[in-house]
N, C-alpha and C. Protein backbone atom coordinates (compact mmCIF):
# COMPACT_ATOMS: atom_id res chain seq x y z
N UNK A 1 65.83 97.04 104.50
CA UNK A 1 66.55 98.24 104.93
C UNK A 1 66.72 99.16 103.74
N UNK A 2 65.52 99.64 103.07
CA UNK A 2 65.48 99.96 102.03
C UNK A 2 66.12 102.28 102.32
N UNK A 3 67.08 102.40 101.17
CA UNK A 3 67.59 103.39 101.26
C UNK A 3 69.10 103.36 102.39
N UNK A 4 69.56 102.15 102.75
CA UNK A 4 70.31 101.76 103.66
C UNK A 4 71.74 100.85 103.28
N UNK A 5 72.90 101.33 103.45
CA UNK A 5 73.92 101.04 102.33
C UNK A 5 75.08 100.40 103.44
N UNK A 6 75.42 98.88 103.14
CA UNK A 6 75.76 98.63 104.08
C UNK A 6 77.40 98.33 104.00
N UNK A 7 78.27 99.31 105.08
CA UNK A 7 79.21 99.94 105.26
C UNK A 7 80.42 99.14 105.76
N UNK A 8 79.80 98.07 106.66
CA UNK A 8 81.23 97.54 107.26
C UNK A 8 80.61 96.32 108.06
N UNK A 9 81.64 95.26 108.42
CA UNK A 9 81.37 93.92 109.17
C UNK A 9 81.68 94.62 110.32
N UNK A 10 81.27 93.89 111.82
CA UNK A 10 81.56 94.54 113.25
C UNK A 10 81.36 93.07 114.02
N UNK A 11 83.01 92.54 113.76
CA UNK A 11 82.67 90.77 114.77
C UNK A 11 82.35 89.83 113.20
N UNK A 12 81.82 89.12 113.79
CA UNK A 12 81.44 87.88 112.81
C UNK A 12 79.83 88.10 112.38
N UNK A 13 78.95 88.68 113.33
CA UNK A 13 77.42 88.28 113.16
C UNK A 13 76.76 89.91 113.00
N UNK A 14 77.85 90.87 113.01
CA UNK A 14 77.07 92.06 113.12
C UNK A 14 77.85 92.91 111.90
N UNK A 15 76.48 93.73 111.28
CA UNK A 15 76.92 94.31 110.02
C UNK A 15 76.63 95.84 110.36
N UNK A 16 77.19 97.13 109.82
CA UNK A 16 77.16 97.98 109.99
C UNK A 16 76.60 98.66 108.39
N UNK A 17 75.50 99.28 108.78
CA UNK A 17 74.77 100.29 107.85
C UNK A 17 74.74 101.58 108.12
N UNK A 18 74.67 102.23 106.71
CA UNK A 18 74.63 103.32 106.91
C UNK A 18 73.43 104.07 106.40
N UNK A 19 72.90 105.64 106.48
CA UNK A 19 72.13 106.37 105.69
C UNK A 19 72.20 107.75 106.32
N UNK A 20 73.21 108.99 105.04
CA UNK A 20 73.53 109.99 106.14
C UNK A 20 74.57 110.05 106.92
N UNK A 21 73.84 110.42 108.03
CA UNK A 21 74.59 110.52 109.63
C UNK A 21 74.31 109.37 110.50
N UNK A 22 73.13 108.72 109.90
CA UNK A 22 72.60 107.37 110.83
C UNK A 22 73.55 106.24 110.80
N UNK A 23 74.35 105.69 111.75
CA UNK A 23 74.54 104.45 111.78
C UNK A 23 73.65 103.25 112.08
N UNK A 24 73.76 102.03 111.59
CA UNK A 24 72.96 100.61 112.75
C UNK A 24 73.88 99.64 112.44
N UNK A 25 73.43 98.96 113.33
CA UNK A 25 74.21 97.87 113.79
C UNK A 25 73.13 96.79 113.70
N UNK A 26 73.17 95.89 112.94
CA UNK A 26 72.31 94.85 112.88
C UNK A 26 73.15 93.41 113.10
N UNK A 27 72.19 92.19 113.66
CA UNK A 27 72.97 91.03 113.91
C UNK A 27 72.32 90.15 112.25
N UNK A 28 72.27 88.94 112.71
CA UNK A 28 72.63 87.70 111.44
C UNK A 28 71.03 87.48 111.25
N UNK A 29 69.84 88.03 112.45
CA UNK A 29 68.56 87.78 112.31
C UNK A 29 68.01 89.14 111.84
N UNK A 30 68.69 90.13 111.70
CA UNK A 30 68.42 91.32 111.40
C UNK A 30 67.90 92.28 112.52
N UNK A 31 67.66 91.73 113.15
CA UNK A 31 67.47 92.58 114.80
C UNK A 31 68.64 94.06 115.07
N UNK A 32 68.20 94.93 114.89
CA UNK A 32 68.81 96.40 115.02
C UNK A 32 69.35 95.99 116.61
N UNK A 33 70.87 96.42 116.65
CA UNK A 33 71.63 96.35 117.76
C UNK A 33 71.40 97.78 118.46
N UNK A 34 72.02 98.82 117.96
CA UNK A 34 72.36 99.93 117.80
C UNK A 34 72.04 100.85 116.79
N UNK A 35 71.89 102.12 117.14
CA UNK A 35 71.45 102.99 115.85
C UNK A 35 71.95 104.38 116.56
N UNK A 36 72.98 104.81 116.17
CA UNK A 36 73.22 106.28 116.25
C UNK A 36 73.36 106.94 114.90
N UNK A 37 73.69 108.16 115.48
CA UNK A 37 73.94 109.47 114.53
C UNK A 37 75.53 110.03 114.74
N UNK A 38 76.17 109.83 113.94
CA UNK A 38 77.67 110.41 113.21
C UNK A 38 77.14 112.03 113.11
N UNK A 39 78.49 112.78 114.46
CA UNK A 39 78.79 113.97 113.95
C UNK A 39 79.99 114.51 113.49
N UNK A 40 79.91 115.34 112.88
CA UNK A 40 80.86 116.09 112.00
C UNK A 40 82.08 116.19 112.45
């Protein structure tokens, strides 16, 4: 997850990244849950 700075725990198995405005949501296998965009 290169350029990807990771922001916060979400539960026990899911980590929250950031880059920008992009959020994701990844689990413990790295499998992308979720991926939005943060507005202003």
């Amino acid at each position: 997850m290169r350029g990807w700075e990771h922001i916060d725990n979400f539960g026990e198995s899911l980590r929250i990244y950031g880059k920008g405005n992009l959020r994701r949501l990844v689990d413990d296998n790295g499998n992308i849950i979720v991926e939005y965009r943060m507005e202003n």
